[in-house]
Protein backbone atom coordinates (compact mmCIF):
# COMPACT_ATOMS: atom_id res chain seq x y z
CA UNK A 1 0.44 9.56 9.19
CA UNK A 2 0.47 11.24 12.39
CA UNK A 3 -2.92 12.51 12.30
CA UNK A 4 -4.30 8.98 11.29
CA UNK A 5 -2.22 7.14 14.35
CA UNK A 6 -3.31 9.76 16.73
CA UNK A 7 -7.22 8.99 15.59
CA UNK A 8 -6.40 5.42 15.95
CA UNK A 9 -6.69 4.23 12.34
CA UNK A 10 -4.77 1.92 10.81
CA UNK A 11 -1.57 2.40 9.32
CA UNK A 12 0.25 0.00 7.53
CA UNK A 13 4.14 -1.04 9.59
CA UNK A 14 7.08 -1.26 6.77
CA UNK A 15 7.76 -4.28 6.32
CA UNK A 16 3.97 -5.86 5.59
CA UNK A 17 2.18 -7.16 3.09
CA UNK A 18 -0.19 -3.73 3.44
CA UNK A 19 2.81 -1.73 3.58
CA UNK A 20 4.06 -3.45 0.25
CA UNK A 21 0.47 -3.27 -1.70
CA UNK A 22 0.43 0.63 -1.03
CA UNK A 23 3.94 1.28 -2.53
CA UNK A 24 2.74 -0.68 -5.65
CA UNK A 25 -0.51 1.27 -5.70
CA UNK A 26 1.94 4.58 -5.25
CA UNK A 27 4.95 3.51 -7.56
CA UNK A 28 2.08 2.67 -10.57
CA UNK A 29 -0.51 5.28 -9.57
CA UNK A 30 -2.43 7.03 -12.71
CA UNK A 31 -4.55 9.88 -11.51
CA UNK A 32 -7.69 9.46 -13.43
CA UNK A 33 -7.60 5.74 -13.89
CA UNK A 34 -9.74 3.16 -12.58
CA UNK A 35 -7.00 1.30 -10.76
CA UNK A 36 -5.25 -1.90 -10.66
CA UNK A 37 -6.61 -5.79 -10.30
CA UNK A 38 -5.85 -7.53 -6.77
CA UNK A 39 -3.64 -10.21 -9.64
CA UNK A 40 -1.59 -7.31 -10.72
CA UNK A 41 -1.31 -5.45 -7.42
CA UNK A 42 -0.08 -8.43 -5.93
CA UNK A 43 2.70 -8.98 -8.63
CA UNK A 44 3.90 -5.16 -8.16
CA UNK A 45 3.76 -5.52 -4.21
CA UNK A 46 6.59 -8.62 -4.45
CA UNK A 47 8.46 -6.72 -6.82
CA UNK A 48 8.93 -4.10 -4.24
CA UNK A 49 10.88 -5.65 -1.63
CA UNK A 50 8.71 -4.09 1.56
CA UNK A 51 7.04 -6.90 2.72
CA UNK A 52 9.54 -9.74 4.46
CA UNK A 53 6.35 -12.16 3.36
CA UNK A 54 5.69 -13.53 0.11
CA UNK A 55 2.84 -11.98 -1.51
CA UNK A 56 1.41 -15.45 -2.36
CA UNK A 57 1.74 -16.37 1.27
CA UNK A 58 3.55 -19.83 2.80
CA UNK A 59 0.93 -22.09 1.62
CA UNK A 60 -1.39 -21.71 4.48
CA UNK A 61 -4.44 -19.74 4.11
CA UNK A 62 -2.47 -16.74 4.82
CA UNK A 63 -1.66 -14.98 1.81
CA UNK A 64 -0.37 -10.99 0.92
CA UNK A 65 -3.89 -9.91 0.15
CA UNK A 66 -5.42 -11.64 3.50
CA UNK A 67 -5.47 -8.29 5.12
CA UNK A 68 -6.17 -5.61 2.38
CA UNK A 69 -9.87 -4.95 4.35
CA UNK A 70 -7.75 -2.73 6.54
CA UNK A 71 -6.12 -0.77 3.47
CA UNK A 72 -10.39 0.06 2.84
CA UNK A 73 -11.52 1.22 6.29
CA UNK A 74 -11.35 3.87 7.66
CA UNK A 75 -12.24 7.50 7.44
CA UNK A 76 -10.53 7.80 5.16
CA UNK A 77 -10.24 4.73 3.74
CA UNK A 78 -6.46 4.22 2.16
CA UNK A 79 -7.78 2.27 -0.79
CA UNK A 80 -10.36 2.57 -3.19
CA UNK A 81 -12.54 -0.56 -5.38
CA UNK A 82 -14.57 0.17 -8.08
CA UNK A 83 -15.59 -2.83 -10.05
CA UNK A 84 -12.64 -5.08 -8.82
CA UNK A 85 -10.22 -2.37 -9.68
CA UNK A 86 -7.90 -0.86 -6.51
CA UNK A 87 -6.50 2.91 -6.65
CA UNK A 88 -5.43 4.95 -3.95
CA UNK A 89 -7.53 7.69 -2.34
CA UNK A 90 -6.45 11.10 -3.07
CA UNK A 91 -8.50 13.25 -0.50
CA UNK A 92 -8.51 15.15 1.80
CA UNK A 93 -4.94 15.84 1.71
CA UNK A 94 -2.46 14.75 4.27
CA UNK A 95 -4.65 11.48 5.19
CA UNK A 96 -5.68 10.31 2.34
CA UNK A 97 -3.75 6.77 0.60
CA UNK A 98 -1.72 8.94 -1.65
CA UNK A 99 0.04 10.60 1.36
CA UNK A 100 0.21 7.48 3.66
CA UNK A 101 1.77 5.45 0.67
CA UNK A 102 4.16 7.93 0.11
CA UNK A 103 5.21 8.26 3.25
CA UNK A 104 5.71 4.19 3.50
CA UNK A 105 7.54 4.35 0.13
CA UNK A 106 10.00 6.87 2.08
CA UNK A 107 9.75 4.59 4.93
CA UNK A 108 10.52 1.69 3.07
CA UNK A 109 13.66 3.82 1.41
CA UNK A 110 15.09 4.09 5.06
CA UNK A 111 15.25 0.75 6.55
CA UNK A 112 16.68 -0.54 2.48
CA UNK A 113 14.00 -2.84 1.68
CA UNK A 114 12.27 -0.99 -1.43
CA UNK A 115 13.63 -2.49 -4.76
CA UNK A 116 11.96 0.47 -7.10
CA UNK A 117 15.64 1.93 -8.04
CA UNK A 118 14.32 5.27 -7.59
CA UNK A 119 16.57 7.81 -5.43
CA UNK A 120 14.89 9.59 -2.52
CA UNK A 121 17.77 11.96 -1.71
């Protein structure tokens, strides 16, 4: 995370919606899989607890997904899509969405907002 900040790309604050829809990529990630759809993502990201927002927005235009262009910029980019399917990116190590996301997940652990019932002790 550090080395991303300090090259001024974005990162994700806990609690967000982008924050919320990396833990879901990270608590249901399948190495060798083509990924998730934005539907499912989105249903995994609420169940998580680490965005304050509602996934399906406040009935404006504004909805959990509305900023997910970030999660795909970058160098690297956070987030992968291959034929409307999301994963995480897994290289290089250290910067890559695997790493980030985990390190939000632990983030997330800290300030008790992630609902996964898994113990980071």
């Amino acid at each position: 995370m550090i080395t991303r900040s300090r090259r001024g790309q974005y990162l994700p604050k806990v609690p967000s919606c982008n924050a919320a829809i990396l833990v879901a990529l990270y608590l249901n990630h399948s190495p060798g899989t083509e990924g998730l759809p934005k539907e499912k993502i989105l249903l995994l990201a609420e169940e998580t607890g680490v965005s304050l927002d509602p996934m399906g927005g406040k009935g404006g235009w504004y909805d959990g997904w509305s900023n997910v262009k970030e999660l795909l910029s970058g160098d690297p980019a956070l987030v992968h899509v291959s034929k409307r399917k999301y994963r995480l990116t897994t290289q290089p190590p250290g910067e890559c969405g695997i790493d980030i996301a985990k390190a939000i997940h632990v983030l997330a652990h800290r300030e008790n907002l992630c609902r996964c019932g898994s113990s980071l002790d």
